[in-house]
Every structure is written in structure tokens, then in C-alpha cells.
Protein backbone atom coordinates (compact mmCIF):
# COMPACT_ATOMS: atom_id res chain seq x y z
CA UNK A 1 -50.39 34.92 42.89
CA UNK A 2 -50.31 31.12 41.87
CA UNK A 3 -50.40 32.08 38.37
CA UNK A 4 -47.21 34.30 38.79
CA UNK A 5 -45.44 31.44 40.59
CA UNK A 6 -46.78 29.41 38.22
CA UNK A 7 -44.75 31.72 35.61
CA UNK A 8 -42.11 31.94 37.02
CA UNK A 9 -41.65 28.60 37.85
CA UNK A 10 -41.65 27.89 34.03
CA UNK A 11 -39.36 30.99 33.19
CA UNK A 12 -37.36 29.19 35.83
CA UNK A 13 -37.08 25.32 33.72
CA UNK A 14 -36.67 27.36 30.42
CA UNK A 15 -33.10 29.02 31.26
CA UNK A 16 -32.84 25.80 32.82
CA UNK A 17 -33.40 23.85 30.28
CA UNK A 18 -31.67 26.53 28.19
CA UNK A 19 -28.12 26.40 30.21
CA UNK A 20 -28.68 22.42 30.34
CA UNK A 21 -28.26 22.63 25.99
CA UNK A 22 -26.04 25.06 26.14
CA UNK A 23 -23.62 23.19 28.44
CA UNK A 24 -24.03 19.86 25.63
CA UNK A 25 -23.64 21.81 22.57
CA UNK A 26 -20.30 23.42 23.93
CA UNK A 27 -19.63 19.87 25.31
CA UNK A 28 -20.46 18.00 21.71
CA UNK A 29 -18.29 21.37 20.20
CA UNK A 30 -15.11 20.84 22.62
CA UNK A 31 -15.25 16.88 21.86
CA UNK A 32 -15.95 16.33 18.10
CA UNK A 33 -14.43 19.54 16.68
CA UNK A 34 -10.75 18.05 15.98
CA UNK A 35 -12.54 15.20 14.56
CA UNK A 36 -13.66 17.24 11.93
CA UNK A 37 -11.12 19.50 11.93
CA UNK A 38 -8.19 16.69 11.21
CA UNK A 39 -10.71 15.87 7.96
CA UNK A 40 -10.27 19.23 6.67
CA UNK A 41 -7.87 20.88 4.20
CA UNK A 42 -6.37 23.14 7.02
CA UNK A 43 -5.76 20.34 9.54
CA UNK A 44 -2.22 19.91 11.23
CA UNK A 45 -1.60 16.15 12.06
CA UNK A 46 0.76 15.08 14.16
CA UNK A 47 2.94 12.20 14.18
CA UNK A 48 2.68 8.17 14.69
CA UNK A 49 5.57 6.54 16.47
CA UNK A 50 7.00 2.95 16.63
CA UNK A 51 7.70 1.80 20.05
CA UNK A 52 11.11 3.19 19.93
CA UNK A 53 9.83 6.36 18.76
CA UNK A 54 10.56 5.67 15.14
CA UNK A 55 8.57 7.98 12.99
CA UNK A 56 5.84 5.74 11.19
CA UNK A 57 3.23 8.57 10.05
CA UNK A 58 3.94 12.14 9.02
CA UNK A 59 1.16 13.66 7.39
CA UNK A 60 3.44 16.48 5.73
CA UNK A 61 6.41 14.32 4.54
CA UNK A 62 7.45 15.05 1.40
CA UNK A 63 9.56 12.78 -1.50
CA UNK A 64 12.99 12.80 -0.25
CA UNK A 65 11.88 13.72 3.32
CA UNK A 66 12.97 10.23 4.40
CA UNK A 67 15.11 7.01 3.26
CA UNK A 68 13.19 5.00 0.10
CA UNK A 69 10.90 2.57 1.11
CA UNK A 70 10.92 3.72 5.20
CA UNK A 71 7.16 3.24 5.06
CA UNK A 72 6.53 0.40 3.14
CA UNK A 73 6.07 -2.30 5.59
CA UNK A 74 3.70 -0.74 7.33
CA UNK A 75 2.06 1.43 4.45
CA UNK A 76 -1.44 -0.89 4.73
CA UNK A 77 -1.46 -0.92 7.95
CA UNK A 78 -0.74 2.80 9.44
CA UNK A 79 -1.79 4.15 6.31
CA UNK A 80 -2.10 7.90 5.28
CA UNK A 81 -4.56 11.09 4.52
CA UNK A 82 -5.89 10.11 1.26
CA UNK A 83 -8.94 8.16 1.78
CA UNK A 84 -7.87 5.61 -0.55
CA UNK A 85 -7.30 2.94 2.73
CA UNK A 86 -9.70 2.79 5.35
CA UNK A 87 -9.32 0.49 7.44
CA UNK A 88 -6.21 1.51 8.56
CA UNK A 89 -4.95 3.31 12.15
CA UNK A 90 -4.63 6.86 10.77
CA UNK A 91 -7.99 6.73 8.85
CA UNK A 92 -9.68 5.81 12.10
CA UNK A 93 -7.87 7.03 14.11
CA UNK A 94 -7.48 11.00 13.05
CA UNK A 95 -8.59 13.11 15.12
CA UNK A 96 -6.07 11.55 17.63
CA UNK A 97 -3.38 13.35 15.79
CA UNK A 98 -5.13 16.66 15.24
CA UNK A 99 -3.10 19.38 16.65
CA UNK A 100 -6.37 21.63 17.14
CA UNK A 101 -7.59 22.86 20.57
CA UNK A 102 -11.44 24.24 20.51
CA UNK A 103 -9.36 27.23 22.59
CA UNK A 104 -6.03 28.01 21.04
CA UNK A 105 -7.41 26.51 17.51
CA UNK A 106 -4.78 25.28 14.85
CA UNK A 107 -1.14 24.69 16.60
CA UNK A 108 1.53 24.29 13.84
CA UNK A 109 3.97 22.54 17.07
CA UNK A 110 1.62 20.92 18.45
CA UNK A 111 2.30 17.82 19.98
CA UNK A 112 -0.59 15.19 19.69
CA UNK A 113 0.97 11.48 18.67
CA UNK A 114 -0.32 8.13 18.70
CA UNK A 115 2.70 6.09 20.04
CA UNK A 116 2.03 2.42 18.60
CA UNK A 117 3.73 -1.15 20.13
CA UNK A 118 4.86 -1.83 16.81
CA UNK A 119 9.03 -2.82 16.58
CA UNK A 120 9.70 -0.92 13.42
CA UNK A 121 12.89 -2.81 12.81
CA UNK A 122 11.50 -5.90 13.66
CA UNK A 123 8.67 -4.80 10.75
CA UNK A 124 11.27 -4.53 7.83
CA UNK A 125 12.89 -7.10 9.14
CA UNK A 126 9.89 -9.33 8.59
CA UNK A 127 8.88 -7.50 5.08
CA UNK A 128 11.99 -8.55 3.35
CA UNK A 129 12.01 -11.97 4.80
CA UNK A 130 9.21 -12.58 2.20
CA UNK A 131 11.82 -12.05 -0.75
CA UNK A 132 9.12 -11.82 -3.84
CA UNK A 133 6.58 -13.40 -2.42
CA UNK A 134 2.79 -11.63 -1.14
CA UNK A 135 1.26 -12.85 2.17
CA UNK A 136 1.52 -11.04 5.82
CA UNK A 137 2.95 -12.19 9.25
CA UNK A 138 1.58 -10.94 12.60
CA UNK A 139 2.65 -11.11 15.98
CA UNK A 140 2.35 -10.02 19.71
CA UNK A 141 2.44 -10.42 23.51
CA UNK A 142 0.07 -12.92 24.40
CA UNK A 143 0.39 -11.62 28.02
CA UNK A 144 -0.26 -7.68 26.93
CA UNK A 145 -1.77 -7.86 23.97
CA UNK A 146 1.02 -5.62 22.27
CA UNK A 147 1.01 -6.44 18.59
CA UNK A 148 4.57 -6.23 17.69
CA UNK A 149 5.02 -7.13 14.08
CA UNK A 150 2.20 -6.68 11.70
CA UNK A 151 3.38 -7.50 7.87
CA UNK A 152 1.02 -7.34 4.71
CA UNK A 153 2.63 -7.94 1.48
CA UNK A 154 2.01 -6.32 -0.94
CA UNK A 155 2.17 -2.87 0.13
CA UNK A 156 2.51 0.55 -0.64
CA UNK A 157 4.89 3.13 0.66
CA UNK A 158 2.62 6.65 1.05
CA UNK A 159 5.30 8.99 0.39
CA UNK A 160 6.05 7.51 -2.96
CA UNK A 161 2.43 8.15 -3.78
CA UNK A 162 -0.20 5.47 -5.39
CA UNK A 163 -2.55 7.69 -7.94
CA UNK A 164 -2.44 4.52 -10.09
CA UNK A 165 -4.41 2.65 -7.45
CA UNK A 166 -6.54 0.26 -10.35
CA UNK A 167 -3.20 -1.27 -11.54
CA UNK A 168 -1.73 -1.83 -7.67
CA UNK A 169 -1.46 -5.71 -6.84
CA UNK A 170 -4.32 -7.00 -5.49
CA UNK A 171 -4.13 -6.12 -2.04
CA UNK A 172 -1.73 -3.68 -1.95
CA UNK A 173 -4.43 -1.45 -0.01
CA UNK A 174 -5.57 -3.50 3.20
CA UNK A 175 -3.46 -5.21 5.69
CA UNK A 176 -4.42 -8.72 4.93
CA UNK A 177 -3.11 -10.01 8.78
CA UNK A 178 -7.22 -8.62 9.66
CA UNK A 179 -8.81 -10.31 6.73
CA UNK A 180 -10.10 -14.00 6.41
CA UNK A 181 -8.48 -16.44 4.35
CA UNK A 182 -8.46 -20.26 3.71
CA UNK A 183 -6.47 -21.87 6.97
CA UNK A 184 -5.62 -25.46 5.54
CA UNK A 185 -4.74 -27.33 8.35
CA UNK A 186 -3.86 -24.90 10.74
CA UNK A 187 -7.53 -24.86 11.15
CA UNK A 188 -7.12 -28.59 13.00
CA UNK A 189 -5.92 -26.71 15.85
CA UNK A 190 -9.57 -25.43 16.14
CA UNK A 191 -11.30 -28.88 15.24
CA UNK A 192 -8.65 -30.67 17.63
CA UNK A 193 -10.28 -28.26 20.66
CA UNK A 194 -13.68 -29.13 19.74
CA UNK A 195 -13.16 -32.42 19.60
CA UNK A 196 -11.40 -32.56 23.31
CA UNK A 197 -14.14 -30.25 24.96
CA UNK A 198 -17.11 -32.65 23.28
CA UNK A 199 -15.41 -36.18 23.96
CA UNK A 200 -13.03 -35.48 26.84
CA UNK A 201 -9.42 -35.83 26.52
CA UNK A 202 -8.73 -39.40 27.94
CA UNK A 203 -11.77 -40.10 25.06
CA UNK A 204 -9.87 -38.35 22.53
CA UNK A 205 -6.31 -39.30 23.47
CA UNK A 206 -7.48 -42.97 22.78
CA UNK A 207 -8.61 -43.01 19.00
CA UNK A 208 -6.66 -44.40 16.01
CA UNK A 209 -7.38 -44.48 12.36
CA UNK A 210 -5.36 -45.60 9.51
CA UNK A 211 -4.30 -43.96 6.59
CA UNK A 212 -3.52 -45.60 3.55
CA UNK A 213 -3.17 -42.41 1.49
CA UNK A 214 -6.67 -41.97 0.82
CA UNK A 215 -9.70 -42.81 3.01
CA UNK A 216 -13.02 -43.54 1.77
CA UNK A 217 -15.66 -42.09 3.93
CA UNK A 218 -19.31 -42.48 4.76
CA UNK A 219 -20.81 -41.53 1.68
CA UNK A 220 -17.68 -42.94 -0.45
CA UNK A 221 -16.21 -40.04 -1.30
CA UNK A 222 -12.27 -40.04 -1.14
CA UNK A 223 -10.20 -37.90 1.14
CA UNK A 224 -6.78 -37.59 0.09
CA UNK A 225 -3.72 -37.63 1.94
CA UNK A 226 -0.59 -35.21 0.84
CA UNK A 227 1.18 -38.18 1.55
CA UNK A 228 0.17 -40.84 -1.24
CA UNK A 229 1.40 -44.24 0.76
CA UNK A 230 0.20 -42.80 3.80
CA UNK A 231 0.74 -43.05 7.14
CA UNK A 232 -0.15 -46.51 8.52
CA UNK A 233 -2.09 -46.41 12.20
CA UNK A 234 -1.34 -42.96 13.90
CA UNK A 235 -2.35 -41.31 17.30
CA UNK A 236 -3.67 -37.98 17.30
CA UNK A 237 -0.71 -36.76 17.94
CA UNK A 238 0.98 -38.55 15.32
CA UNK A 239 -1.75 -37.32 13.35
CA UNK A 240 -1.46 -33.48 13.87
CA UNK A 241 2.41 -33.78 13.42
CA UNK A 242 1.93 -35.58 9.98
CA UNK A 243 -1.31 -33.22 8.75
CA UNK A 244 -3.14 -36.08 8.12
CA UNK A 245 -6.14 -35.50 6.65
CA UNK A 246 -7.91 -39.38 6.13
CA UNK A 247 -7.49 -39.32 10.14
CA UNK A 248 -9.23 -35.59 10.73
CA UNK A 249 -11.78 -36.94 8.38
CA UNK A 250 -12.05 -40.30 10.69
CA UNK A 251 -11.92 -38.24 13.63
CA UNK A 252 -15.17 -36.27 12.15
CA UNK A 253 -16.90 -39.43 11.40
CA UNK A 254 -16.24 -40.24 15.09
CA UNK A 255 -19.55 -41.67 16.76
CA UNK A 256 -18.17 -40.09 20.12
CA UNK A 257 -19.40 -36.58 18.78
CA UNK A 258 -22.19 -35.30 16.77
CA UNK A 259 -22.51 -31.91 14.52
CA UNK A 260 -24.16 -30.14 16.96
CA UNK A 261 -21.20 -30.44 19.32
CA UNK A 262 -18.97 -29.40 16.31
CA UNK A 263 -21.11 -26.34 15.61
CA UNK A 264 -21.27 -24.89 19.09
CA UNK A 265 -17.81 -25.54 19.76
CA UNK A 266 -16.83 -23.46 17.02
CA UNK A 267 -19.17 -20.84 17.85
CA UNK A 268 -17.99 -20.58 20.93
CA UNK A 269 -14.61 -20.28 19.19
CA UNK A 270 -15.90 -17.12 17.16
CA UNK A 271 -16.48 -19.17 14.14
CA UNK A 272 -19.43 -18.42 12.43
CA UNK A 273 -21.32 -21.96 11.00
CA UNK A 274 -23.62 -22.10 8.54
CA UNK A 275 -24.36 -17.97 7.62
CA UNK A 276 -24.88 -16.87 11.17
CA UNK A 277 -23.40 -13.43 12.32
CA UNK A 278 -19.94 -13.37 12.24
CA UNK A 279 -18.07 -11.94 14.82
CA UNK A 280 -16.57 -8.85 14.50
CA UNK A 281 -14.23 -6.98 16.93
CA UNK A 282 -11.64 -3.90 16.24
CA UNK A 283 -7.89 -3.22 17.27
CA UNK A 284 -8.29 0.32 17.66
CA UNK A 285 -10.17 1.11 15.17
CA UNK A 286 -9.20 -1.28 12.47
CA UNK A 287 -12.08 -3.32 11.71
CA UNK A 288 -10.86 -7.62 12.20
CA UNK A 289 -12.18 -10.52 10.83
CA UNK A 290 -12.95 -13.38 12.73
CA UNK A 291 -13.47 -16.96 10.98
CA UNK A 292 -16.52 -19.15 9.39
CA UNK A 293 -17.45 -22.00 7.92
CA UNK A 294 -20.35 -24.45 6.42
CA UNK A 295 -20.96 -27.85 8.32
CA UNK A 296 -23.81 -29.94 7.95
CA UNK A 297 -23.31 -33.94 8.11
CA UNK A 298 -20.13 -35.48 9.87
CA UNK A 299 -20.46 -37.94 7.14
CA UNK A 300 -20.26 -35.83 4.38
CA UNK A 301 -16.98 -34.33 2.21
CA UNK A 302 -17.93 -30.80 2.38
CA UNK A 303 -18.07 -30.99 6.17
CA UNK A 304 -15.15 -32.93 6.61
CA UNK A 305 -13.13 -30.91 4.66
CA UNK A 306 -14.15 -27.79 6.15
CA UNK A 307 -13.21 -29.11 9.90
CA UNK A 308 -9.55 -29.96 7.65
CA UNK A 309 -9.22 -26.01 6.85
CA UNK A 310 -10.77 -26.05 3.38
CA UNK A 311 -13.78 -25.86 1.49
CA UNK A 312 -16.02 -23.17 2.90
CA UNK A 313 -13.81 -22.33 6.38
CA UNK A 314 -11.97 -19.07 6.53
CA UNK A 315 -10.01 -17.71 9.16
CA UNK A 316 -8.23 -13.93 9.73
CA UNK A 317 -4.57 -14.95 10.49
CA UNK A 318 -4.98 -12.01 13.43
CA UNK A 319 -7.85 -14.93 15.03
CA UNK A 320 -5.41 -17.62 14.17
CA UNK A 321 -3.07 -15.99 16.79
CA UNK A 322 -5.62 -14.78 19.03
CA UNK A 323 -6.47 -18.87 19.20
CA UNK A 324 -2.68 -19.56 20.06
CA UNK A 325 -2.68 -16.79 23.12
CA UNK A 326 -5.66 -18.40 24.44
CA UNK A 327 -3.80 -22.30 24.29
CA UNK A 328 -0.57 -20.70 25.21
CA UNK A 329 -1.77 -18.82 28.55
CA UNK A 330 -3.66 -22.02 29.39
CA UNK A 331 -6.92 -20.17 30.09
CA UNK A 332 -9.17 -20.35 27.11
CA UNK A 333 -9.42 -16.70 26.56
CA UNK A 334 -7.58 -14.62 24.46
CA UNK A 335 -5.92 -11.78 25.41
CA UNK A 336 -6.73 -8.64 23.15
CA UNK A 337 -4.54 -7.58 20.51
CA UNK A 338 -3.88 -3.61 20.26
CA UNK A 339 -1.52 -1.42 18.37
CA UNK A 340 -1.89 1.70 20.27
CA UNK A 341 0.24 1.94 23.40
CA UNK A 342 -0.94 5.66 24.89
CA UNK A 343 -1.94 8.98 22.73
CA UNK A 344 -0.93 12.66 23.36
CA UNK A 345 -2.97 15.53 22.80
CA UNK A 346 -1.72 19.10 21.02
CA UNK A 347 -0.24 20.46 24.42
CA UNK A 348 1.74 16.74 24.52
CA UNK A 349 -0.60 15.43 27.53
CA UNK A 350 -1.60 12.04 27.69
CA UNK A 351 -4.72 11.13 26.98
CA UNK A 352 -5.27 7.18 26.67
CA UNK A 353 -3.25 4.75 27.43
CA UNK A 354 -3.82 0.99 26.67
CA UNK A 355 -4.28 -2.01 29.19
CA UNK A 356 -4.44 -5.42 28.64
CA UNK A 357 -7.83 -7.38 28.33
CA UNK A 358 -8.81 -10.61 27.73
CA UNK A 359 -11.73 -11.85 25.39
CA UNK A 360 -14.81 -13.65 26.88
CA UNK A 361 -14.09 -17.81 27.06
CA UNK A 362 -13.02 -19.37 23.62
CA UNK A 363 -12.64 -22.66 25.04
CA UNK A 364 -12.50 -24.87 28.19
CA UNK A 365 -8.98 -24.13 30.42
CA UNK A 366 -8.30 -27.83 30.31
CA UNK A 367 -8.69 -28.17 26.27
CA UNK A 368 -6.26 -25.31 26.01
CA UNK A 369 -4.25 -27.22 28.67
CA UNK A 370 -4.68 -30.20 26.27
CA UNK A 371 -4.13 -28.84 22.37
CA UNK A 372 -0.96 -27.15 24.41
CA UNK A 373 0.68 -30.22 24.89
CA UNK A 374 -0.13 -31.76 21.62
CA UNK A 375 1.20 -28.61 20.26
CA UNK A 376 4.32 -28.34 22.06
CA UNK A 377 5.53 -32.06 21.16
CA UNK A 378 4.86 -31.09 17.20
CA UNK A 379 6.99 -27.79 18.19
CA UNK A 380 9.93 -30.50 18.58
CA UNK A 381 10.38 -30.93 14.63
CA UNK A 382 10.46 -27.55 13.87
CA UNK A 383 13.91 -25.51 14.55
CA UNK A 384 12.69 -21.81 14.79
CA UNK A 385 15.24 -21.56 18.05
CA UNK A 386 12.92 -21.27 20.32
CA UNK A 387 10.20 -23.76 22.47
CA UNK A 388 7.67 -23.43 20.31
CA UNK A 389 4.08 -25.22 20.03
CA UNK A 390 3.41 -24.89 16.20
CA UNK A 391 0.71 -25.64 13.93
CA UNK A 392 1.65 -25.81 9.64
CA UNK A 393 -1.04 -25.68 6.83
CA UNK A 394 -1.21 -25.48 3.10
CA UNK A 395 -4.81 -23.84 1.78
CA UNK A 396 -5.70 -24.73 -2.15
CA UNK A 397 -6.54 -21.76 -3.44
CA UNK A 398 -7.40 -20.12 -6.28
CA UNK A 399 -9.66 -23.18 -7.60
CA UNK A 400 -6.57 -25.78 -6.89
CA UNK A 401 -3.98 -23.88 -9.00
CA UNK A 402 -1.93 -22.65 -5.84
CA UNK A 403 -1.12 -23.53 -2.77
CA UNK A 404 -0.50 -20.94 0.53
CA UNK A 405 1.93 -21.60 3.47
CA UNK A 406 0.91 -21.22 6.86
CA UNK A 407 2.53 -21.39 10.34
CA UNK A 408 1.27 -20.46 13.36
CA UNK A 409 2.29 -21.17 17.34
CA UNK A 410 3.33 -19.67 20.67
CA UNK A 411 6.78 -19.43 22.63
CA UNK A 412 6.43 -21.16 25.67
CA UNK A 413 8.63 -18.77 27.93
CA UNK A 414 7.08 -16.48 30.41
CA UNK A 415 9.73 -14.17 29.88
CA UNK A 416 9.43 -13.96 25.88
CA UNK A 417 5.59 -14.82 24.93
CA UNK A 418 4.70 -14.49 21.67
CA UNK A 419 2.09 -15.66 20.03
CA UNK A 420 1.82 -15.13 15.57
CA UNK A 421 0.37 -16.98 12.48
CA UNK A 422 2.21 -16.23 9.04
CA UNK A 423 0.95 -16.74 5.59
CA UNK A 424 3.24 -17.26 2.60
CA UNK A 425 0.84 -16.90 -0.47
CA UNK A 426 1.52 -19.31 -3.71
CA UNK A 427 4.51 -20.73 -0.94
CA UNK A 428 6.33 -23.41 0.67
CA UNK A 429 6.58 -25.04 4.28
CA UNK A 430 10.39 -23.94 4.15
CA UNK A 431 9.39 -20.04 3.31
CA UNK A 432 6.76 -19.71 6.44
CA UNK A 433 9.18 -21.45 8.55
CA UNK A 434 11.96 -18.49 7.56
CA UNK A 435 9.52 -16.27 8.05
CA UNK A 436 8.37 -17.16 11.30
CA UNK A 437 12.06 -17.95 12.40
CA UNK A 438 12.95 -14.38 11.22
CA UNK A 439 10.09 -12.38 13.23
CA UNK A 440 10.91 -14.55 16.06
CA UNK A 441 14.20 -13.20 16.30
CA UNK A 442 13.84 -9.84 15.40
CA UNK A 443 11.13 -9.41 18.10
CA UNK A 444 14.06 -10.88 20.42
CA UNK A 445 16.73 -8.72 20.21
């Protein structure tokens, strides 16, 4: 008798155990099939919208199917079928837009969508602000997290079709508003917040240096100001408003701080120092840098140029903006940029919708009280039409031979907050102010 119970007790875990399988292989079946299904040659995609429900994506448009060039601003960015971009929102994001049930199969109507927060308008408005020059702009709600604009020049348009992808412009494939790049002195916003959370602002609010046009540091190596007969004895900020480098390099030298306050400040910041792990994080899919750098002795050039924005430091103009939400809000965290505002299925249910998050704590809520202010009051010179708190740059690149424009800020209205950073590659002050004054008021319409 016990060894029949004892049988039947194990016939009893094996269909057990049998249904248990059964249950996850139809499970792993129902979930992963339209992955692989939108990756084959039969798959149906659907569509990707604009917030306005402007068509952005349509896997079977055709030459002619819409206006020239309706795709171009955001051809690096939304991307296409090909494979030839992948780090894009259709690449990983596909099997979103399958119209395949594991029931009814293959459903030429179907209705799955990915409805994005992108302003289309607002897009091409932005991409043609560049005239002829390369660079990208990006922008969104620093209280949502809604990326509204999101420019990389140059580009390609899909439906015109790219088979000649070794002789594209460098960059033509990747949305460069995700990838690092040199900051120039934007990056000051970043060494301004270190410096305020290590000394304290009353601390910090009370240095001076002078600038004669070039300073001669610790170990008597020259920093040069872009202004050659300087700019006399200037407050910090005086000093963020002019750019000044000889007083960011003074301000490194500071006794009130060491390197180890500068390095975990920055960490802290998502700024990887000195080869450690770099941050990584996604907007739906699409794989974002973050920023790093190489420090090592206040005293030195290489460090005090890389707390100025050059040298080794690199920032992604999305973490540039990111930065600016968390000074804007006055918290210290950033809120999380997406690009995907809710997803239907193939029978037009929704199936995800986005929410706004916020990132773990960048920096102390009274340094981003601080650098807010100091922001704000160099906002005064600039005339974008709104109350802005603004940061410029210009990055040496390219060994010295060219110089990049940057700009990036936040409006200060509750009712209209945006944060962005632009880029204007080989470019002037004047061009990233357009720009910025452009997606500014195409966002606002």
C-alpha cells in the first residue's frame, strides 16, 4: 500500500510539474512571440505618432507616400526597419508595433501604435533653425519628463532610403542629443554645484580672483582667458556670466576644497572620474550617455581644465538637461526624460502608459537652490523671451581646429517648464542662442 501511494504521489508532482511548464511555455509563447514576429519578413508594424498624432513611423511607406523630407528631423531618432540604426525607438522598441496576436495571428488593420510626446512641428521647426550647420537640440518638461523636441543634425530621412551608408556624414545614423561630447563651459554649471555642496554657499559666495587674461597656476602652467585683457576682480557670479576660465581655475586651486570633494561630487552627479563605471540609463529603450572625466591634482592643468569643460570631460547634452531639471525644480533630482507617452496593442487597447519619475539625488536641494539663482541673474543678458537661467560654452574640438556652441538652461514658469541644452557644431554663441530661442517658441505655441 505505501508503495502505491508512494506512486501515485509521484505520478501526482509529474502532471504537476508537467501543467506547471506547460502553463510557462504558453506564457513565454503568448509574451515574446510578436517580438519575434515584428523581426520577421512577414511582420505588419504599425504606426508611431507625434503628440498630435502626426505620423512619425510607417513601416510600409513608400517614395512619394508622403511630403519630401517629412521624416528627416527625426530620422536618427525614431528610426526605421533596416537594422542599419540601433539605438533608435523603433529598433528597440518593435514588437510594440507588431500587429500579431498569438490568437488571431497576423492583422493587416491592426491597431498597435506607440504614441510619442514629441511636437513634430516644433521638431522641423528646430531642424531648419540649424541652416547648414550639424549639432542637435533637445528639450522637455522638467515637471513630466516629456521630451518634446529632440534634434540631431545630420540626419537621414528613411523613406528616401540610405544604401550608401559609408559615404553618409558622420553621424548621420545616431541621435547625437544621447551621446557624450566635450561641454566647454557649460560644464561650470556642474563644477559650480560641487563647489557649493563642499564649501557651503556663504563660503563660496565670498571668493574673488583676478583675471588678467591669463593666470598662471600652481605648477606654472598658463590658463587662458577668451578674453585677452581680462576681466579685472570678479565674483562668482561675475565669473559664470563672463566664462572666465583663470577664475574656475582659481576656484579649483581653492584651499577650501580638496579633490576628493571634487570627485565625489561629481559622482554623485553621474560623472564618471578617473575610468570608473559610467552611468548608463535608457529613455525607452534608447541607450543614454551620461558624462566623465579625468581629475587628479587641483593644482594641475589637466584637472583644471577638465572642471572648465575640456580636456578629458564629456557630457551627453540629454545629462546636460537632465542637470538643469534638477536646478530648475529646486530638488536635486532629475526628473526622467521619456519619449513614449502610452502604447496600443493590435486590437487598439492600451497597454503602457508613461508616468513621471524622478532620478535618485544628483545634488543637495539647497545647491540647486543656489546654482538657480546664479543662473537666473546670467539668464538676464540673454533675450530668448522668456525667464530663463542659462549656461553658454564653446568646446575646442577636433585638436583646436574648431570650436562648438553650446547653450543650455530652464524656464522659470510653473506653467511653461522646460528644461534643454543645444549644440551648434563648428558654431557661434549667436547660432545656439537662435536655436534655443527658436525651440523655445515653437514648444510655446
Amino acid at each position: 500500500m505505501k508503495s502505491l501511494k508512494r506512486g501515485s504521489n509521484l505520478i501526482t508532482l509529474m502532471i504537476s510539474l508537467f501543467i506547471v511548464g506547460l502553463c510557462i511555455l504558453l506564457t513565454k509563447m503568448i509574451l515574446e512571440a510578436p517580438f519575434y514576429v515584428s523581426h520577421s519578413s512577414e511582420a505588419d508594424l504599425g504606426f508611431v505618432y507625434d503628440r498630435n498624432g502626426e505620423i512619425l513611423f510607417d513601416g510600409n511607406a513608400k517614395p512619394g507616400d508622403y511630403p519630401d523630407g517629412h521624416f528627416k528631423d527625426v530620422g536618427n531618432l525614431i528610426g526605421d526597419t533596416s537594422g542599419q540604426m540601433t539605438n533608435t525607438l523603433v529598433s528597440k522598441n518593435m514588437e510594440k508595433l507588431s500587429n500579431y496576436s498569438f490568437l488571431g495571428g497576423i492583422t493587416k488593420d491592426g491597431q498597435a501604435a506607440i504614441y510619442t510626446t514629441l511636437d513634430h512641428a516644433a521638431n522641423e521647426q528646430v531642424y531648419t533653425s540649424f541652416g547648414g550647420k550639424d549639432g542637435c537640440a533637445i528639450a522637455y518638461n522638467y515637471s513630466t519628463g516629456e521630451i518634446l523636441v529632440c534634434v540631431s543634425r545630420p540626419n537621414v530621412d528613411p523613406i528616401s532610403g540610405y544604401e550608401d551608408v559609408e559615404n553618409l556624414p558622420d553621424g548621420s545614423l545616431l541621435c547625437k542629443a544621447f551621446s557624450k561630447t566635450v561641454p566647454g563651459s557649460t560644464q561650470k554649471v556642474a563644477t559650480l554645484l560641487a563647489a557649493d555642496q563642499a564649501m557651503g554657499y556663504d563660503t563660496l559666495m565670498s571668493k574673488s580672483y583676478d583675471c588678467q587674461g591669463v593666470y598662471r597656476n600652481n605648477t606654472d602652467i598658463d590658463i587662458i582667458c577668451h578674453q585677452s585683457y581680462g576681466h579685472g576682480t570678479q565674483s562668482v557670479p561675475e565669473a559664470f556670466a563672463n566664462s572666465c576660465n583663470p577664475f574656475f581655475a582659481q576656484l579649483v586651486e581653492d584651499p577650501d576644497w580638496s579633490i576628493g570633494d571634487i570627485e565625489k561630487y561629481y559622482e554623485k552627479m553621474w560623472i564618471a572620474v578617473n575610468d570608473n563605471d559610467e552611468k548608463e540609463f535608457t529613455v525607452d529603450g534608447i541607450i543614454s550617455d551620461t558624462a566623465s572625466t579625468k581629475i587628479d591634482d587641483k593644482n594641475e592643468f589637466d584637472t583644471q581644465w577638465g572642471c572648465i569643460g575640456q580636456g578629458y570631460t564629456m557630457v551627453s547634452p540629454c545629462m546636460m538637461m537632465m542637470w538643469e531639471s534638477a536646478i530648475a525644480n529646486g530638488t536635486g533630482m532629475a526628473t526622467m526624460p521619456y519619449l513614449i507617452d502610452h502604447v496600443t496593442n493590435v486590437s487598439g487597447r492600451t497597454v503602457q502608459t508613461a508616468s513621471a519619475k524622478t532620478s535618485e539625488q544628483l545634488f543637495s536641494e539647497s545647491s540647486a537652490q543656489d546654482i538657480r539663482d546664479i543662473m537666473l541673474q546670467n539668464g538676464n543678458n540673454y533675450s530668448l523671451g522668456y525667464t530663463v537661467g542659462i549656461k553658454s560654452g564653446t568646446a575646442q574640438v577636433k585638436e583646436g581646429r574648431e570650436e562648438n556652441a553650446l547653450l543650455t538652461g530652464f524656464v522659470d514658469d510653473e506653467d511653461f517648464p522646460i528644461a534643454f541644452a543645444v549644440l551648434v557644431e563648428n558654431g557661434t554663441s549667436y547660432e545656439s542662442s537662435y536655436v534655443a530661442q527658436t525651440l523655445l517658441s515653437a514648444i510655446d505655441k
